[in-house]
PDB file of N, CA and C in Angstrom:
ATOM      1  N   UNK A   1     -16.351 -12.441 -19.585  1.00  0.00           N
ATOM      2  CA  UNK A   1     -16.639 -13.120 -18.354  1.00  0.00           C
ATOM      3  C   UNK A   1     -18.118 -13.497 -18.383  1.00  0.00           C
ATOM      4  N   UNK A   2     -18.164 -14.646 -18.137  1.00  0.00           N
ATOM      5  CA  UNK A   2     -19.832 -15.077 -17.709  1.00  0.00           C
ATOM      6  C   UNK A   2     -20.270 -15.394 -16.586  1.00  0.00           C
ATOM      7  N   UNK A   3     -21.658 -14.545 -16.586  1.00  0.00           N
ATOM      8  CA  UNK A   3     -22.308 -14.488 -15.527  1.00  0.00           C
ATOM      9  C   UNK A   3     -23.819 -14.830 -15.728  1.00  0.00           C
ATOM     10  N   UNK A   4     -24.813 -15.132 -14.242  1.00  0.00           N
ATOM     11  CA  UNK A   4     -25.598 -14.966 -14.987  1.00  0.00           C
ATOM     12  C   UNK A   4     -26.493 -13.741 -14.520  1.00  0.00           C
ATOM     13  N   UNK A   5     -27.859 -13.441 -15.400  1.00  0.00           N
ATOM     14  CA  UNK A   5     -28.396 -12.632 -15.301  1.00  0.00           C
ATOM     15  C   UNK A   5     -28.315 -11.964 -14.261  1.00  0.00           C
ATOM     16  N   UNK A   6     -29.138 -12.726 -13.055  1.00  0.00           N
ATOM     17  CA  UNK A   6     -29.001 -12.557 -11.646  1.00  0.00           C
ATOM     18  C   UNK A   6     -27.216 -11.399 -10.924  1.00  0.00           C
ATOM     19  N   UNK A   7     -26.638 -11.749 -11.593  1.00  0.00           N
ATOM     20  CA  UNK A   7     -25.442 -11.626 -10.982  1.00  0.00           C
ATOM     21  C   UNK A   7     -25.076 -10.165 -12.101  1.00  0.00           C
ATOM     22  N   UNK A   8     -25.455 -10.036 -12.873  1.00  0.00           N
ATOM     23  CA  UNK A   8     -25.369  -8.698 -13.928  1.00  0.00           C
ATOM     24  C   UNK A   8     -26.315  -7.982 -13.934  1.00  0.00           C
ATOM     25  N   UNK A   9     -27.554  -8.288 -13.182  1.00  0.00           N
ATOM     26  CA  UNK A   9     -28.248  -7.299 -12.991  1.00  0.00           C
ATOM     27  C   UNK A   9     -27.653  -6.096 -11.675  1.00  0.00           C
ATOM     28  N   UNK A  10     -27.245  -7.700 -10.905  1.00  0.00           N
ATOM     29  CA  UNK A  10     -26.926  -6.935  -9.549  1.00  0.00           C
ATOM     30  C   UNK A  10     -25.747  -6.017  -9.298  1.00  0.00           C
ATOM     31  N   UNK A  11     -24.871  -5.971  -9.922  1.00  0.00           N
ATOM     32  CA  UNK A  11     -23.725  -5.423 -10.398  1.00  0.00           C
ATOM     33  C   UNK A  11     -23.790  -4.164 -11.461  1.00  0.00           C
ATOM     34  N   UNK A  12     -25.081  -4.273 -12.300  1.00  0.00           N
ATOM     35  CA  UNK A  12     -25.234  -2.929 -13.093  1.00  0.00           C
ATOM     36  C   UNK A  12     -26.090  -2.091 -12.240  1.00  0.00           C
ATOM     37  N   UNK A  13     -26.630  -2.622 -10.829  1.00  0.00           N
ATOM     38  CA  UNK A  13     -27.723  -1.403  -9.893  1.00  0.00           C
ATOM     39  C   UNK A  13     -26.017  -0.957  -9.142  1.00  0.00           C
ATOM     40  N   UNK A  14     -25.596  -1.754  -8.994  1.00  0.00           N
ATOM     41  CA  UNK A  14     -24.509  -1.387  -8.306  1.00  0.00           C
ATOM     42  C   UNK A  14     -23.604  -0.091  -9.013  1.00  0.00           C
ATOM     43  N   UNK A  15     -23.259  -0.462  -9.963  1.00  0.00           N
ATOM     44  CA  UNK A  15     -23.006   0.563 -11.529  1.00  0.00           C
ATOM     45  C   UNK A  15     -23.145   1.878 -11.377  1.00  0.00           C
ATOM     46  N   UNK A  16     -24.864   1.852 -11.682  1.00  0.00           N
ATOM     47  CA  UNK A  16     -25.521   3.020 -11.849  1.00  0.00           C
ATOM     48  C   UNK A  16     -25.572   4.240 -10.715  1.00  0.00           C
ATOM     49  N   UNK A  17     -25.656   3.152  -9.132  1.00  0.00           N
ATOM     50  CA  UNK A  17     -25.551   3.689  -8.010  1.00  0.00           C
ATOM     51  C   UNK A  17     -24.692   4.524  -7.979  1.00  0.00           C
ATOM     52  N   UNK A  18     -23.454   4.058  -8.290  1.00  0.00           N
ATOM     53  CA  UNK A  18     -22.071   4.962  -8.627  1.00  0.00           C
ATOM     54  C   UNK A  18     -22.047   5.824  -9.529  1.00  0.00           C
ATOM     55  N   UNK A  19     -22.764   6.005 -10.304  1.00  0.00           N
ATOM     56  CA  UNK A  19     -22.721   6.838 -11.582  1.00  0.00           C
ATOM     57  C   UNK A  19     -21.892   6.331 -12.469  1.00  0.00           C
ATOM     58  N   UNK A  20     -21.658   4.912 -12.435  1.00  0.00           N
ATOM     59  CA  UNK A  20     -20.594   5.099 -13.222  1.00  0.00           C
ATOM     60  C   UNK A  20     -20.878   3.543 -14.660  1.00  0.00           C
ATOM     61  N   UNK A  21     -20.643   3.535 -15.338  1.00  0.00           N
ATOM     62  CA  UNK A  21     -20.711   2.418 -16.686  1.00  0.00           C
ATOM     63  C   UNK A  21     -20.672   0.933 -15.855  1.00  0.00           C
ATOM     64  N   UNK A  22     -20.884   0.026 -16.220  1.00  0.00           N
ATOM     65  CA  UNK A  22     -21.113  -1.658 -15.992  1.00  0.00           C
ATOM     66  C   UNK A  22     -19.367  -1.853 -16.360  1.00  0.00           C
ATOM     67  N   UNK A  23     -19.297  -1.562 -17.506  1.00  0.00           N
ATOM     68  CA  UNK A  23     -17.340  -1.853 -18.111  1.00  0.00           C
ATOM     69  C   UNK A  23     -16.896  -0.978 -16.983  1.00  0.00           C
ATOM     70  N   UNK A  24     -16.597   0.010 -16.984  1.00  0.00           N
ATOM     71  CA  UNK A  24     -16.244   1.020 -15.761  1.00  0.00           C
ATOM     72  C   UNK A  24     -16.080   0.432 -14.247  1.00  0.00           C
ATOM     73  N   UNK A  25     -17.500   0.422 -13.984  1.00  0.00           N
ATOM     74  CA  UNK A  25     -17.325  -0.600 -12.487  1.00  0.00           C
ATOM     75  C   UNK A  25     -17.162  -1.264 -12.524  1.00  0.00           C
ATOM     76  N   UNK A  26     -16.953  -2.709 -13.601  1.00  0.00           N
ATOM     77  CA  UNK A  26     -16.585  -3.908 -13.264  1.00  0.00           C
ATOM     78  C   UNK A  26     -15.122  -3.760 -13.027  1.00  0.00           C
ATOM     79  N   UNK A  27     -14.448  -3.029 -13.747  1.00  0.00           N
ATOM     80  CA  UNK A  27     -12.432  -3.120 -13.798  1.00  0.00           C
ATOM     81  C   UNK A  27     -12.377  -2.894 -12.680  1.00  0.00           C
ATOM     82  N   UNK A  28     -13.438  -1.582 -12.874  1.00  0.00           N
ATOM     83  CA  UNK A  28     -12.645  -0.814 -10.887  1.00  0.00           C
ATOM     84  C   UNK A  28     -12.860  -1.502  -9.802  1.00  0.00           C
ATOM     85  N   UNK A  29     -13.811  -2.489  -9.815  1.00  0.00           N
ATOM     86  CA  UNK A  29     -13.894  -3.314  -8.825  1.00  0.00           C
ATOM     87  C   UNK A  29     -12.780  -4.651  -8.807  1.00  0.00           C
ATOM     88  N   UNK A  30     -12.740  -5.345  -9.954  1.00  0.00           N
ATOM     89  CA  UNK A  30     -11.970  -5.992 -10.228  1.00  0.00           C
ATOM     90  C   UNK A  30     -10.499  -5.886  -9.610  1.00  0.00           C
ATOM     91  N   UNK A  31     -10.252  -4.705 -10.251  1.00  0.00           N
ATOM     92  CA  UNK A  31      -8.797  -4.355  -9.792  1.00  0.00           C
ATOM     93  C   UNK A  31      -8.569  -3.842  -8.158  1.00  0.00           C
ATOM     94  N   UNK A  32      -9.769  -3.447  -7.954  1.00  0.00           N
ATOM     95  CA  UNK A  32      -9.635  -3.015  -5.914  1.00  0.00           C
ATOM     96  C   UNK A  32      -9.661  -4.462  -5.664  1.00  0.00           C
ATOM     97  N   UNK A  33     -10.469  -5.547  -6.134  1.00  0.00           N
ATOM     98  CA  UNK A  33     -10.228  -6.719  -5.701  1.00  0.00           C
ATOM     99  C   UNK A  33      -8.728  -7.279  -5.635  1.00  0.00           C
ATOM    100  N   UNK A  34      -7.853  -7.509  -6.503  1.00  0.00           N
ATOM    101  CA  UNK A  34      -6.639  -7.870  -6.948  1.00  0.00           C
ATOM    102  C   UNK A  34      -5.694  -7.066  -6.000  1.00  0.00           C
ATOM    103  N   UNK A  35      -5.918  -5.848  -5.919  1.00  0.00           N
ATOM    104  CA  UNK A  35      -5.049  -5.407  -5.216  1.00  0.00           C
ATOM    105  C   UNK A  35      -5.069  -5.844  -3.457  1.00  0.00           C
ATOM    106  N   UNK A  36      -6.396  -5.802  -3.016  1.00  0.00           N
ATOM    107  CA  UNK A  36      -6.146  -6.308  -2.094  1.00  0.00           C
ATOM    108  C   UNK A  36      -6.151  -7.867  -1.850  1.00  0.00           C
ATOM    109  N   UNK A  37      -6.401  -8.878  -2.450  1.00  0.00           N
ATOM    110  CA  UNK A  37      -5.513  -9.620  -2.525  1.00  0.00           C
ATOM    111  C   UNK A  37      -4.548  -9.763  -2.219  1.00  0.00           C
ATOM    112  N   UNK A  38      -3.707  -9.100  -3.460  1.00  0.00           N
ATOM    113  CA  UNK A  38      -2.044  -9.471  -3.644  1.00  0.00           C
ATOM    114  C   UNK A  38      -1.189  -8.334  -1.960  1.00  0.00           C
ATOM    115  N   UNK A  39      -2.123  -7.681  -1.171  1.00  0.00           N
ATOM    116  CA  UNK A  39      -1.652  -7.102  -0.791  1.00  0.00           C
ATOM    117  C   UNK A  39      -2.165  -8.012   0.905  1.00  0.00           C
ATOM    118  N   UNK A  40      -2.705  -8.542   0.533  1.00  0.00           N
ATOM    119  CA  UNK A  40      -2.828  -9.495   2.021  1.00  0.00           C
ATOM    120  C   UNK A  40      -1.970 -10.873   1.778  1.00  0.00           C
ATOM    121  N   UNK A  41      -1.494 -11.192   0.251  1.00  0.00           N
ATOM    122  CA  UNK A  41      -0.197 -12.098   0.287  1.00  0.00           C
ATOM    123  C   UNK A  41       0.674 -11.804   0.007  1.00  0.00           C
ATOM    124  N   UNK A  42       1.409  -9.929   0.562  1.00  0.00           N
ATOM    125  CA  UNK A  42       2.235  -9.823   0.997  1.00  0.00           C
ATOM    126  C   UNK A  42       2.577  -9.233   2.251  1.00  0.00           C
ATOM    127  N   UNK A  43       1.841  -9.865   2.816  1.00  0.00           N
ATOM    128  CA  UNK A  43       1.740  -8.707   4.642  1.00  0.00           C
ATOM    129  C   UNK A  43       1.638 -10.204   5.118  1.00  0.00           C
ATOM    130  N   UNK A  44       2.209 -10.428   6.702  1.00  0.00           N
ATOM    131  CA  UNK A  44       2.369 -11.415   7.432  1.00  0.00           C
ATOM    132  C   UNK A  44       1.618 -10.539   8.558  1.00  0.00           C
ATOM    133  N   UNK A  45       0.579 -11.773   9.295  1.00  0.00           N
ATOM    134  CA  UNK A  45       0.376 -11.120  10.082  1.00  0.00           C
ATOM    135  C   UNK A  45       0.541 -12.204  11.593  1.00  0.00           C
ATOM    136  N   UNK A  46       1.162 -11.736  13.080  1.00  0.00           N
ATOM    137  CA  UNK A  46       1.434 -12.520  13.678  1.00  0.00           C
ATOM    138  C   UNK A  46       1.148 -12.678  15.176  1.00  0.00           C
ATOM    139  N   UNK A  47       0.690 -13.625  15.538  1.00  0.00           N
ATOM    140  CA  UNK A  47       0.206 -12.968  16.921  1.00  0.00           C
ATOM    141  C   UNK A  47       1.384 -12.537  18.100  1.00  0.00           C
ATOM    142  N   UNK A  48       0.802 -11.952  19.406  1.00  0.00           N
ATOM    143  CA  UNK A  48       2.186 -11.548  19.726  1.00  0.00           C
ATOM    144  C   UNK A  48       2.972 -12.553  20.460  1.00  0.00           C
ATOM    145  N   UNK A  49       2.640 -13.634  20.597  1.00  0.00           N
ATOM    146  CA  UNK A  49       3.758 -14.763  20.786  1.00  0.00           C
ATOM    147  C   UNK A  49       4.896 -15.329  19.399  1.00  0.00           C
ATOM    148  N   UNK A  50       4.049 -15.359  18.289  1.00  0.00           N
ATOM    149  CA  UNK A  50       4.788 -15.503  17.178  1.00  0.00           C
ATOM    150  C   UNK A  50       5.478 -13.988  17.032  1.00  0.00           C
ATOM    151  N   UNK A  51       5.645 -12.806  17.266  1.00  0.00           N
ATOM    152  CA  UNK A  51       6.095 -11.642  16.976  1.00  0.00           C
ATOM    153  C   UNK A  51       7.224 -11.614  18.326  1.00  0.00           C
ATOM    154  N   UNK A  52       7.088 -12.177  19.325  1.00  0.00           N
ATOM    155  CA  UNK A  52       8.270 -12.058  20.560  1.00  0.00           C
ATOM    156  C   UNK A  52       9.569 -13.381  19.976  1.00  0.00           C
ATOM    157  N   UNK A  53       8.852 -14.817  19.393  1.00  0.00           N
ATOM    158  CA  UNK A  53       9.439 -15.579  19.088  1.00  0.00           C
ATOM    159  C   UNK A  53      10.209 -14.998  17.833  1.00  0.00           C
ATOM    160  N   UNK A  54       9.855 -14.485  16.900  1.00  0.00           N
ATOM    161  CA  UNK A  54      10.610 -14.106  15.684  1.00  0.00           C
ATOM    162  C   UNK A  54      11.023 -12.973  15.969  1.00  0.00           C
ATOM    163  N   UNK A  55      10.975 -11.837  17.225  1.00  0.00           N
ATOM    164  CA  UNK A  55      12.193 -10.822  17.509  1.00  0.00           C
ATOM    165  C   UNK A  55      13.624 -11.565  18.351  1.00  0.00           C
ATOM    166  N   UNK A  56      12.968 -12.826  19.079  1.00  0.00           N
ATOM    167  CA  UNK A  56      14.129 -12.704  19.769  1.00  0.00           C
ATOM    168  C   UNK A  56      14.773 -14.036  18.995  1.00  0.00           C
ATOM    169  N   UNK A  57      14.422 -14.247  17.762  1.00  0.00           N
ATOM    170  CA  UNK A  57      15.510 -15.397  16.666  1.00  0.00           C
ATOM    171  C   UNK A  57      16.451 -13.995  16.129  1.00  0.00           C
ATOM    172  N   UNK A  58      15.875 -12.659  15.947  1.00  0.00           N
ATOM    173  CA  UNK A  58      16.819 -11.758  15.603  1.00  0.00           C
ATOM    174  C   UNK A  58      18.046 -11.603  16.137  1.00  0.00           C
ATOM    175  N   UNK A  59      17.592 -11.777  17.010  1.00  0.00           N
ATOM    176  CA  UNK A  59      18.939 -11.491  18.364  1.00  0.00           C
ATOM    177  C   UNK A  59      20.033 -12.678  18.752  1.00  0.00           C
ATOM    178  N   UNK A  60      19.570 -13.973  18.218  1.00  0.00           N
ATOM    179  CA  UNK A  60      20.448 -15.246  18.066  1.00  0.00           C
ATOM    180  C   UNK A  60      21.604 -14.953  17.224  1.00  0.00           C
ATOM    181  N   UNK A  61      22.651 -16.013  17.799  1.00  0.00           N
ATOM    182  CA  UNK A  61      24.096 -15.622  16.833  1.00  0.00           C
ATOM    183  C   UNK A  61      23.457 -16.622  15.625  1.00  0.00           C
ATOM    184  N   UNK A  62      24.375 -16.071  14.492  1.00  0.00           N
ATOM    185  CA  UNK A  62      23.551 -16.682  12.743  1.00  0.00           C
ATOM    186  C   UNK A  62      25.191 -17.927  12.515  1.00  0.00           C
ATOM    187  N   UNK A  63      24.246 -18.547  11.539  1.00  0.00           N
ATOM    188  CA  UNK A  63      25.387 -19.323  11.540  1.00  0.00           C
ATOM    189  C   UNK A  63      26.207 -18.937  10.406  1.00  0.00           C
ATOM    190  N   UNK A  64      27.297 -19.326  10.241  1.00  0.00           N
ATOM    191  CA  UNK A  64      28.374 -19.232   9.623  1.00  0.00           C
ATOM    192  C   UNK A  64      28.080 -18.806   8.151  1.00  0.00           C
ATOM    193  N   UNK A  65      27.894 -19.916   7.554  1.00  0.00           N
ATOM    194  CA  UNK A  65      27.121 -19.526   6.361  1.00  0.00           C
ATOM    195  C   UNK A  65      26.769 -18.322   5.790  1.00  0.00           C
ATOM    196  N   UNK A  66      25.662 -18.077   6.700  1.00  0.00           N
ATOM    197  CA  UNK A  66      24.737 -16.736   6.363  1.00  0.00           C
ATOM    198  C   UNK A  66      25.782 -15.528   6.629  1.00  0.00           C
ATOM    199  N   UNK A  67      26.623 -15.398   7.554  1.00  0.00           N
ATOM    200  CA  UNK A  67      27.650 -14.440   8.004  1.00  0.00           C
ATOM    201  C   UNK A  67      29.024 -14.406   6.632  1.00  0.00           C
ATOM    202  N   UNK A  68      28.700 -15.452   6.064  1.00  0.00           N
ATOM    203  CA  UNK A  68      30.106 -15.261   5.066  1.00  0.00           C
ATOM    204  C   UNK A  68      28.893 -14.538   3.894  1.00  0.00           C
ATOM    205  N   UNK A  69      27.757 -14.983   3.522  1.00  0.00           N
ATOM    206  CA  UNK A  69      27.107 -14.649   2.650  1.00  0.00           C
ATOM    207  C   UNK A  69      27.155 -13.302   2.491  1.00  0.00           C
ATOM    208  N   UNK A  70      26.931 -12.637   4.044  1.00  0.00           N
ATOM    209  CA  UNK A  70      26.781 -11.319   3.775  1.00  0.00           C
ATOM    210  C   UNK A  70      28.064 -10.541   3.244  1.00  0.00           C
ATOM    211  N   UNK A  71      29.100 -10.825   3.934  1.00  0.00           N
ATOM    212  CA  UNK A  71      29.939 -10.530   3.800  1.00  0.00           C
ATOM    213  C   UNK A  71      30.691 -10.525   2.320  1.00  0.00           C
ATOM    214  N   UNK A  72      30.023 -11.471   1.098  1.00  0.00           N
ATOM    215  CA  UNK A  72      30.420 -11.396   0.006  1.00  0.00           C
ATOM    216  C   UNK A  72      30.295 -10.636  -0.555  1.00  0.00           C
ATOM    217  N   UNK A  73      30.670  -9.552  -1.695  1.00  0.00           N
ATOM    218  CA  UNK A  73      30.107  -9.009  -2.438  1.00  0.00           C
ATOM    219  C   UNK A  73      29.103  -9.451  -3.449  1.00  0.00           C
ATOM    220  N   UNK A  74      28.233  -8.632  -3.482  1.00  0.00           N
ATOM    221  CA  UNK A  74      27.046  -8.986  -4.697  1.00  0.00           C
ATOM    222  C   UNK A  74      27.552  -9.221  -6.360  1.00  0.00           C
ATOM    223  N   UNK A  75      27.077  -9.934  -6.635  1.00  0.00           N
ATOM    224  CA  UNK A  75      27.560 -10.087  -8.200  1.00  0.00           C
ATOM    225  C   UNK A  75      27.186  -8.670  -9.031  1.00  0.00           C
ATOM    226  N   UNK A  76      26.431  -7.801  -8.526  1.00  0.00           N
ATOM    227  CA  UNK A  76      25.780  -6.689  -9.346  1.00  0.00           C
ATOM    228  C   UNK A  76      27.057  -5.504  -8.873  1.00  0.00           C
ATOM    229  N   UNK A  77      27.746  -5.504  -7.876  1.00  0.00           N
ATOM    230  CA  UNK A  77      28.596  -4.688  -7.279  1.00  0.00           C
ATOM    231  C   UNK A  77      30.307  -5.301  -8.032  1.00  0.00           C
ATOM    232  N   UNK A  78      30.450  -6.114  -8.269  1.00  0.00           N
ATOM    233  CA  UNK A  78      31.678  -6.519  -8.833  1.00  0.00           C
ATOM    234  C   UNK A  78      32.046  -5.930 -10.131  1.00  0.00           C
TER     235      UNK A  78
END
């Protein structure tokens, strides 16, 4: 990865602060990065008008379709 100086200096005080290696803290940061990421594009978040509107679509009759769907067996269950 390239960086420049500026940006590897600041990251190895950061490092050291921790006690811990430049390779070391960079993954571990890296990867706390990624994770939260991937973990805020999988969480919905909704206000509570969008959260009353999408409880009470729960409660709507479903259409046909979706009601036979369930009702099929799974190809993994056959």
């Amino acid at each position: 990865m390239r960086v420049t100086q500026e940006q590897k200096d600041l990251v190895l005080r950061a490092a050291t602060a921790n006690g811990s290696s430049l390779s070391s803290f960079a993954v571990s940061s890296l990867l706390d990065a990624a994770a939260k990421v991937l973990a805020q594009a999988d969480a919905w978040t909704l206000s509570a008008k969008e959260f009353d509107e999408f409880a009470a679509s729960l409660n709507q009759p479903h259409d046909e379709r979706f009601l036979k769907l369930l009702r099929h067996k799974p190809v993994w269950r056959q």
